[in-house]
Protein backbone atom coordinates (compact mmCIF):
# COMPACT_ATOMS: atom_id res chain seq x y z
CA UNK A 1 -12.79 3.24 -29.69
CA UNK A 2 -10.32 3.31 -27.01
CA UNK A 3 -8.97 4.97 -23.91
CA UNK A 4 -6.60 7.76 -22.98
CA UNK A 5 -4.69 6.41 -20.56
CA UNK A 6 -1.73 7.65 -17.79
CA UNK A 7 0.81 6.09 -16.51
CA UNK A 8 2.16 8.32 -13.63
CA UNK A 9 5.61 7.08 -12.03
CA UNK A 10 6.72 5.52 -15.54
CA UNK A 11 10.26 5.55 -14.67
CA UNK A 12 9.96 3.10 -11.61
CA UNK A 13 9.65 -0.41 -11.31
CA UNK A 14 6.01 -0.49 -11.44
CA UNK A 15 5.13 2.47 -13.22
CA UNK A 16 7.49 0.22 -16.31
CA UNK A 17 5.98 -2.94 -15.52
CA UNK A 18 2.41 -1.43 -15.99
CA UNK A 19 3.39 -0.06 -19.48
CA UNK A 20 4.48 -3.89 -20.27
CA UNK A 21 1.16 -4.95 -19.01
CA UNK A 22 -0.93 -2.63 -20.95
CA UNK A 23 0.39 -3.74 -24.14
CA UNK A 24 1.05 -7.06 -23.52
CA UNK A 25 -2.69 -7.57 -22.55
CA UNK A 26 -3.68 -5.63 -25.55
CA UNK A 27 -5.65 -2.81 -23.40
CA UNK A 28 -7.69 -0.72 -25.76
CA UNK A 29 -5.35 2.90 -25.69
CA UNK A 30 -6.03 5.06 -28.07
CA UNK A 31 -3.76 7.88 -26.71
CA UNK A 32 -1.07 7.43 -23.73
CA UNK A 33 0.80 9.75 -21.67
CA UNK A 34 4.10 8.24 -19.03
CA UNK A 35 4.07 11.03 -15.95
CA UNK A 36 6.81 11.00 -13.85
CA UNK A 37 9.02 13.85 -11.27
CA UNK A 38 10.22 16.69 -13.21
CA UNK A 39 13.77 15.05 -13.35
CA UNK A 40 12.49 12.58 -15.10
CA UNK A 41 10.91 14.74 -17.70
CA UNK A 42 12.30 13.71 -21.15
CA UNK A 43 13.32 10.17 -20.25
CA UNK A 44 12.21 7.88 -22.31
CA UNK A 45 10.45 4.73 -21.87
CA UNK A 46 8.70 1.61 -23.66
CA UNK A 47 5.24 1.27 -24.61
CA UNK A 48 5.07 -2.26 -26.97
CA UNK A 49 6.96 -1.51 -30.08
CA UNK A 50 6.80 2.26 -28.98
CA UNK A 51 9.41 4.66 -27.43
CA UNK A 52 7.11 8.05 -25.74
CA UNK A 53 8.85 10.96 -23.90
CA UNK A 54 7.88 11.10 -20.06
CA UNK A 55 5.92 14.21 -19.42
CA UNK A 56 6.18 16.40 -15.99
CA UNK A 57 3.55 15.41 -13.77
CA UNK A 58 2.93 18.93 -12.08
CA UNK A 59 2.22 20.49 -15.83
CA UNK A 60 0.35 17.85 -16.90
CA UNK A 61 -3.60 18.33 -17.72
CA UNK A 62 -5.43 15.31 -17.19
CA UNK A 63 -8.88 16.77 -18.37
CA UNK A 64 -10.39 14.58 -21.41
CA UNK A 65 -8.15 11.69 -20.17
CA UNK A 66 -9.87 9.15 -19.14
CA UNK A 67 -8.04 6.47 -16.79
CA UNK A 68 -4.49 7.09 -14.94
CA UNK A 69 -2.32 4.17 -13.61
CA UNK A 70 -0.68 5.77 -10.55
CA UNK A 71 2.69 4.66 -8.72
CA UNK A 72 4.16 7.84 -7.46
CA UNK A 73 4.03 6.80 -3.66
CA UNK A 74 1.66 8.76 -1.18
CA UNK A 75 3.00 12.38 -0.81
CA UNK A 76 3.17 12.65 -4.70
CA UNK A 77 -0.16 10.83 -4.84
CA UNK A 78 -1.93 13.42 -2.80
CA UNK A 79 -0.79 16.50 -4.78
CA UNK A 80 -2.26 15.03 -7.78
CA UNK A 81 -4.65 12.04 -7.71
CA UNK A 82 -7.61 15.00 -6.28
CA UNK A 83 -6.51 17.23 -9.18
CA UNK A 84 -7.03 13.92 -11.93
CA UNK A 85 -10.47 13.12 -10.15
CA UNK A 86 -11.71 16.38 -10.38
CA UNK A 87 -10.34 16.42 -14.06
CA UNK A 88 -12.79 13.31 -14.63
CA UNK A 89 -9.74 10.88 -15.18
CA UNK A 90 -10.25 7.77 -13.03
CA UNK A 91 -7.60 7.55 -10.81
CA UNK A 92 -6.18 3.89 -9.94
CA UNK A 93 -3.98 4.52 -7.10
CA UNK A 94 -1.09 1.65 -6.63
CA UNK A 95 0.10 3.53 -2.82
CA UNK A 96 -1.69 2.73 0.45
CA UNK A 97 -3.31 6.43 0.42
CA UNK A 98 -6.60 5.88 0.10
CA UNK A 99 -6.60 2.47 0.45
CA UNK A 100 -8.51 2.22 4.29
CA UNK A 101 -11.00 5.44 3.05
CA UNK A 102 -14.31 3.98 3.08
CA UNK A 103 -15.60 5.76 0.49
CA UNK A 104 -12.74 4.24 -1.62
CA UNK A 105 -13.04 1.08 -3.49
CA UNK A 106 -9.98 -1.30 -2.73
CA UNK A 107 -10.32 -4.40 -5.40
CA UNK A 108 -8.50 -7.44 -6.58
CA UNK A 109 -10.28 -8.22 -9.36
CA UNK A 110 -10.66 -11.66 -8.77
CA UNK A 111 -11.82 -11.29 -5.56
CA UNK A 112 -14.72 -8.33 -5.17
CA UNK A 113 -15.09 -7.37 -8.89
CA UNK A 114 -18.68 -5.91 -7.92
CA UNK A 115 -16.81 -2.90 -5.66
CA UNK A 116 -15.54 -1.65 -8.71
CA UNK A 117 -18.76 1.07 -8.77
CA UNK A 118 -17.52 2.75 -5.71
CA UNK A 119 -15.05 4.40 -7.93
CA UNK A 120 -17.92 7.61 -8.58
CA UNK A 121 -17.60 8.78 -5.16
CA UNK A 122 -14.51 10.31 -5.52
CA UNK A 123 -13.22 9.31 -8.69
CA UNK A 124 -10.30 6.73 -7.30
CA UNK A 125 -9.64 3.16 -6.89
CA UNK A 126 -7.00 1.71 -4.70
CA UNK A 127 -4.66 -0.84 -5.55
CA UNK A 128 -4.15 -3.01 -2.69
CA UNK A 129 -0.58 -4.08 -0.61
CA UNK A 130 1.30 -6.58 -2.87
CA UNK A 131 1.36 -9.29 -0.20
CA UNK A 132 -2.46 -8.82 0.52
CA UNK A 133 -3.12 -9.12 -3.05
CA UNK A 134 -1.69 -12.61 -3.85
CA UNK A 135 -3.51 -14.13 -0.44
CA UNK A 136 -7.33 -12.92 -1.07
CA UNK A 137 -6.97 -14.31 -4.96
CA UNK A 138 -6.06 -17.63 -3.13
CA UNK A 139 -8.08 -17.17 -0.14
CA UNK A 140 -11.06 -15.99 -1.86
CA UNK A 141 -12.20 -19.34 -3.48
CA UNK A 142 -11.81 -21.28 -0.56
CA UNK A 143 -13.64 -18.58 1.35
CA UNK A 144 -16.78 -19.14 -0.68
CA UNK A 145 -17.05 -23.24 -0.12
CA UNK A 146 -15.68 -23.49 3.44
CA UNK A 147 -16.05 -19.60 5.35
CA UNK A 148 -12.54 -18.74 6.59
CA UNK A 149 -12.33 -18.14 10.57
CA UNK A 150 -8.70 -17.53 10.92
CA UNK A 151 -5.68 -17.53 8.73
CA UNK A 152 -2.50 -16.81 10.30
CA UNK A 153 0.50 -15.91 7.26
CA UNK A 154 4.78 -15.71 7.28
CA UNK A 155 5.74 -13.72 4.22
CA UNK A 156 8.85 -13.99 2.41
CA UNK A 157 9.21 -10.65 0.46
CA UNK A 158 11.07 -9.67 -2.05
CA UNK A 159 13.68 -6.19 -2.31
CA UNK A 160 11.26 -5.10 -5.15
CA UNK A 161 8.67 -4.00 -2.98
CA UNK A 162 10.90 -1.49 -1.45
CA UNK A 163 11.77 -0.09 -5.04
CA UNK A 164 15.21 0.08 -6.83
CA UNK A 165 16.95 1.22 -3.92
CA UNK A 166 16.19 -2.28 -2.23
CA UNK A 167 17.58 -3.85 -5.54
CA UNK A 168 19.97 -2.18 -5.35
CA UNK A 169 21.22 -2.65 -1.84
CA UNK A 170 21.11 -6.25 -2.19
CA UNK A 171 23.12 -6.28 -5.20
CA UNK A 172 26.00 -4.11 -4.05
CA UNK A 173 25.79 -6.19 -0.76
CA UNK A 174 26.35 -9.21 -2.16
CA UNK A 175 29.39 -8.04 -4.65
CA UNK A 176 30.76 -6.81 -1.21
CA UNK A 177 30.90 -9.48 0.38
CA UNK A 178 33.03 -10.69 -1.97
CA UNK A 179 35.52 -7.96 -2.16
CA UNK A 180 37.37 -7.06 1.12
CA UNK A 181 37.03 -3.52 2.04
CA UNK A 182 33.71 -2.57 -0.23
CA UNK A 183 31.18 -3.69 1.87
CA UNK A 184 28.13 -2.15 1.60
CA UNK A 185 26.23 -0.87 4.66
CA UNK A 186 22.50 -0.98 5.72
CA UNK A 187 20.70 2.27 4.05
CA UNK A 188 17.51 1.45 2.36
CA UNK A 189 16.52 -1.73 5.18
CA UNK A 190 17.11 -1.83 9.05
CA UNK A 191 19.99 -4.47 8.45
CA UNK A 192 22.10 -6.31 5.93
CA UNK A 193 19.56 -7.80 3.21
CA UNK A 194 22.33 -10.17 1.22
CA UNK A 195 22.36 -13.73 2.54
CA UNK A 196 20.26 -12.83 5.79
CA UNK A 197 16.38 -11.86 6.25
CA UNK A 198 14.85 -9.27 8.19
CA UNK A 199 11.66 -9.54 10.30
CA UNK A 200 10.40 -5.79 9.81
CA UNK A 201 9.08 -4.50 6.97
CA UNK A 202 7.49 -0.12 7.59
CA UNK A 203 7.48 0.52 10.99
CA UNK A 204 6.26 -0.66 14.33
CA UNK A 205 3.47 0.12 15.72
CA UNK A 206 2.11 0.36 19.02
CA UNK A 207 0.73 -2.91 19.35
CA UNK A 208 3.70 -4.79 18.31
CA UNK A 209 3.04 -5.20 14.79
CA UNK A 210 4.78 -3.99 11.84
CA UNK A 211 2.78 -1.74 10.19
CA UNK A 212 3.11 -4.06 6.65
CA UNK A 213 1.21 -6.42 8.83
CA UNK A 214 -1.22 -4.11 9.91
CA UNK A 215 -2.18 -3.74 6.07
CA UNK A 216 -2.36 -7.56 5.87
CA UNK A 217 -4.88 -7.79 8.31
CA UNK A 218 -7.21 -3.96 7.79
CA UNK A 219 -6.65 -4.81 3.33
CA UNK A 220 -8.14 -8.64 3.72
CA UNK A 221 -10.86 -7.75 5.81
CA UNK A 222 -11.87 -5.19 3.64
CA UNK A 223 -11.52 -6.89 0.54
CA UNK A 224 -12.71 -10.22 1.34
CA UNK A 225 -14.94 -10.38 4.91
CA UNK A 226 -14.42 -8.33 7.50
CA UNK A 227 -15.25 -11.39 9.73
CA UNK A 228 -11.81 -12.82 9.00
CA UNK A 229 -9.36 -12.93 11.63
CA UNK A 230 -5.88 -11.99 10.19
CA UNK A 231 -2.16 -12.81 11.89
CA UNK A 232 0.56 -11.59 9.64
CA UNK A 233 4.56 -11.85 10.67
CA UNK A 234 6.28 -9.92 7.26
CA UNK A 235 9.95 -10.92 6.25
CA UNK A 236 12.29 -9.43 3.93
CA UNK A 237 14.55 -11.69 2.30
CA UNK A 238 17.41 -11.83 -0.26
CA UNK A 239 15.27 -12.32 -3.33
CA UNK A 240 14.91 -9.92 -5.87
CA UNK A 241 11.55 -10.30 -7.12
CA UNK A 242 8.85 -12.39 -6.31
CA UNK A 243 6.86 -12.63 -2.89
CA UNK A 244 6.33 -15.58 -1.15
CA UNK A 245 3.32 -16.92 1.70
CA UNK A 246 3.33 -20.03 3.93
CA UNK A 247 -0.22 -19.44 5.04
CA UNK A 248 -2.28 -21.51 7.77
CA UNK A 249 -6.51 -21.75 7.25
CA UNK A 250 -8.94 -22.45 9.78
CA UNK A 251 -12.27 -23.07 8.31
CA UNK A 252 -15.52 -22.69 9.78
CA UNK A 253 -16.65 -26.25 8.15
CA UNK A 254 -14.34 -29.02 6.78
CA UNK A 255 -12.78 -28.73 3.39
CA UNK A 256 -10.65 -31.74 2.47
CA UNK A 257 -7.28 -30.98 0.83
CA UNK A 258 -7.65 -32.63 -2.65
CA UNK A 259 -11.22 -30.18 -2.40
CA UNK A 260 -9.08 -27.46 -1.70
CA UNK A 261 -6.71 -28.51 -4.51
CA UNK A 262 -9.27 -29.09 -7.01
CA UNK A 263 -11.13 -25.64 -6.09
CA UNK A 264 -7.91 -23.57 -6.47
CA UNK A 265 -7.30 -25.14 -10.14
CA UNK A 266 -10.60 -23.72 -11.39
CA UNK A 267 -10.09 -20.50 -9.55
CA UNK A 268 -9.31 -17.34 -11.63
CA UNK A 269 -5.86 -15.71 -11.58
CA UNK A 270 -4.47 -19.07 -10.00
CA UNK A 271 -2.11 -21.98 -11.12
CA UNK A 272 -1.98 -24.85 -8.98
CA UNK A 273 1.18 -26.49 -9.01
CA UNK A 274 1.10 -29.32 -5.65
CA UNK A 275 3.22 -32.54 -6.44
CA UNK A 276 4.87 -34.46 -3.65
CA UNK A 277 8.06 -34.52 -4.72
CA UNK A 278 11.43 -33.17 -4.79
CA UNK A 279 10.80 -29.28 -6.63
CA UNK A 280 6.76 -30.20 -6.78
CA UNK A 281 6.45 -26.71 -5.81
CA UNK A 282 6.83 -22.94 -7.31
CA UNK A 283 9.52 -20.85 -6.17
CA UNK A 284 9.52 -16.77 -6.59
CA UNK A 285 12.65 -17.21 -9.37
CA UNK A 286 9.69 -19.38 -11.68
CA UNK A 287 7.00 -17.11 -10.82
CA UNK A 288 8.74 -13.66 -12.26
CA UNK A 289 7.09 -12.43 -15.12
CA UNK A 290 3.90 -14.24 -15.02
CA UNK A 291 0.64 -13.15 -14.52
CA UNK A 292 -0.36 -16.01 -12.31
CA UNK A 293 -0.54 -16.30 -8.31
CA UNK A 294 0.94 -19.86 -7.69
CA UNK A 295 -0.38 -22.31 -5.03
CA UNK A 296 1.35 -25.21 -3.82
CA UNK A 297 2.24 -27.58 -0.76
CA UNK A 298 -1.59 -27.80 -0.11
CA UNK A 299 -2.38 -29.90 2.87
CA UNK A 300 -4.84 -31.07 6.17
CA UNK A 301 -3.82 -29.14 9.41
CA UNK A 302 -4.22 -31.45 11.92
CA UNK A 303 -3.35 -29.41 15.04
CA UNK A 304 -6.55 -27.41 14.64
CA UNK A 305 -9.80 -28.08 13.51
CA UNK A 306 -10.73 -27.55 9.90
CA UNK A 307 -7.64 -26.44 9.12
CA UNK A 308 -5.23 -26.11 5.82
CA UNK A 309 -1.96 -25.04 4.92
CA UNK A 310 -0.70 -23.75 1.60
CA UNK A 311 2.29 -22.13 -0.21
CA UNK A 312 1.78 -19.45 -2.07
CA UNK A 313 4.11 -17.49 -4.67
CA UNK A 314 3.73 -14.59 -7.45
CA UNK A 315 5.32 -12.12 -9.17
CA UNK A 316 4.82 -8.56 -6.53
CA UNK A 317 5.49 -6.12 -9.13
CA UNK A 318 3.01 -7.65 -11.61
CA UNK A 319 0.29 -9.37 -9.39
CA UNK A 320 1.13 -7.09 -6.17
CA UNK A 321 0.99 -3.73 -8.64
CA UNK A 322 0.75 -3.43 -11.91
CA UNK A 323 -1.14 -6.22 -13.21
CA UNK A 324 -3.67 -5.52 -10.37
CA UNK A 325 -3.56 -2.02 -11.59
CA UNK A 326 -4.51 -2.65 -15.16
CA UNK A 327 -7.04 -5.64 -14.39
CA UNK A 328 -8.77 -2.98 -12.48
CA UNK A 329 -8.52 -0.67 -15.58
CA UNK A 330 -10.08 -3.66 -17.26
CA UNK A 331 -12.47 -3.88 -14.68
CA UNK A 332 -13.59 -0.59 -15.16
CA UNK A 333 -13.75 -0.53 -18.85
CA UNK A 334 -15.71 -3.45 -19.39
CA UNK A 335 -18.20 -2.83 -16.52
CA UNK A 336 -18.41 1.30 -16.60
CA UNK A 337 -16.65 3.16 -18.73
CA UNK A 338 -17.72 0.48 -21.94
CA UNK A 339 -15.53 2.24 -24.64
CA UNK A 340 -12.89 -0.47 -25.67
C-alpha cells in the first residue's frame, strides 16, 4: 500500500525535478496529482514512463490525500498549504514561508531526521534554502566529532535558484553578446549575469546583509545548533545549475584534515572527492543530476585555531529542493505515516 501524493508547482523547475525524483527513487504512490496556476491547467508533464494532466490548484481537494510536495513560492503557498493541512494532507513546503515558525519543523534529512514529528502541529514541514541545505549535510558530521564555533561561507550560486527567468536571462545574455544590437538587459537580477557575478542575492537588509544570507545564518542554527556562529557573503554567478561553497570551520577542539576527510566519506548524502591535483575537485557542471552533496579541497586552517576549509558543490534543484523535498516524504513515511 502506497501514498497519494501532490506535486503542487509541477510546471517549474522544481515542481519537474521532484516528479523525476519520486519515480526515480521508486517512492511508494499509489495515486498522484501535478497542481499548478490555472494557466497551467491541462499542461502536461512526466511522471516515470507516465504523461498526467496538471490540475488547477484553487479547485483542487486535497482531502484523503495524503502527502503534497509544494513549490508554488510564498504568496501561492499561503492560500493553500493551511487549506491541505486542514484537509489532513501533509504539507512539505519547498518556499521560506514557514520555514523560521517555531512550531514548524525545518529538516535535512541527513542532518535532524528526529524533527520530523513536529510535522502534527500544524500539519507542514519546511524545506530549507538550497544553499543552507548542502552546508548542514557537510557540516553536520563534522559537527558531531569536533563542535563547530564559527563557520564563515562565499557561495557561488547558480541562475536556477532564481527560476526559469534567471535561465533564461543568462542565456539570452550570452547570445547577445554575441550579436551587435540584441543585447539583453538586466530584468530578473540587479545586473548583467553572463560572464560577470553579482554579490546580492533577495534584498538588503538593515544590517548590511542580504537577506539570502540572513537565511544562511537563522536556517543553520535552527537545523543544526543554534550555538553556531554563521557569516554568509551570497554570489550569483553565470552557471546554470549547480551551487557552489568555499566554506571556512573553526572548531571548538582539533580535528585533523585526513579526520575530516575520512569522516565526510562515511557521512550520508556525501561523496568525497579531495585529490591534490590538477581537476582533483568537483565542479557544479559534474554535480548536475546527482543526488550527492560533493566535498572537496579539504584542508588545516592555519590562521585560526582549529580551523578547516572545504569546497563544497551539489546539484540546488535536486539537493537544495526537490530531493530534500521527497527525502523528507521518505522521512515521513517510514517514521509516521508507515504505509509504503
Amino acid at each position: 500500500m502506497g501514498y497519494k501524493v501532490v506535486v503542487a508547482g509541477a510546471t517549474g523547475n522544481v515542481g519537474r525535478e521532484m516528479l523525476n525524483i519520486l519515480d526515480e527513487r521508486q517512492f511508494p504512490v499509489d495515486e498522484i496529482a501535478a497542481l499548478a496556476s490555472r494557466r497551467s491547467q491541462g499542461t502536461e508533464v512526466s511522471f516515470g514512463d507516465k504523461t498526467i494532466k496538471v490540475k488547477d490548484i484553487e479547485q483542487f481537494d486535497f482531502t484523503g490525500w495524503d502527502i503534497a510536495l509544494f513549490a508554488i513560492g510564498s504568496d501561492a503557498t499561503k492560500v493553500h498549504a493551511p487549506r491541505a493541512a486542514a484537509a489532513g494532507c501533509v504539507v512539505i513546503d519547498n518556499s521560506s514561508l514557514y520555514r523560521y515558525d517555531p512550531d514548524i519543523p525545518l529538516i535535512v534529512p541527513e542532518v535532524n531526521p528526529d524533527a520530523v514529528h513536529g510535522y502534527s502541529k500544524k500539519n507542514i514541514i519546511a524545506n530549507p534554502n538550497c544553499s543552507t541545505a548542502q552546508m548542514v549535510v557537510a557540516l553536520k558530521p563534522l559537527h558531531d566529532r569536533a563542535r563547530i564555533k564559527r563557520v564563515v561561507v562565499s557561495t557561488y550560486q547558480s541562475v536556477s535558484g532564481a527560476g526559469k527567468e534567471g535561465m533564461d536571462e543568462l542565456w539570452d545574455q550570452t547570445k547577445g553578446m554575441y550579436v551587435p544590437g540584441q543585447e539583453v538587459a538586466a530584468k530578473k537580477f540587479q545586473k548583467q549575469i553572463a560572464f560577470n557575478v553579482i554579490p546580492q542575492i533577495d534584498v538588503f537588509l538593515d544590517s548590511g546583509d542580504t537577506k539570502e544570507e540572513w537565511k544562511m545564518t537563522a536556517e543553520t542554527k535552527k537545523i543544526l545548533d543554534p550555538s553556531i556562529k554563521v557569516t554568509a557573503t551570497c554570489v550569483r554567478v553565470p552557471v546554470f545549475v549547480g551551487h557552489s561553497e568555499s566554506i571556512n570551520i573553526e572548531f571548538e577542539d582539533f580535528l585533523d584534515e585526513d579526520e575530516a576527510r575520512d569522516i565526510l566519506r562515511e557521512a550520508p548524502g556525501i561523496l568525497v572527492v579531495d585529490k591534490r591535483e590538477p581537476g582533483g575537485y568537483t565542479t557544479p557542471v559534474e554535480c548536475v543530476g546527482d543526488f550527492a552533496t560533493f566535498v572537496s579541497r579539504i584542508r588545516q586552517d592555519v590562521t585560526v585555531e582549529n580551523g578547516l576549509n572545504l569546497w563544497c558543490v551539489s546539484d540546488n534543484l535536486r539537493k537544495g529542493a526537490a530531493l530534500n523535498a521527497v527525502q523528507i516524504a521518505e522521512l515521513l513515511g517510514n517514521r509516521v505515516l508507515k504505509k509504503g
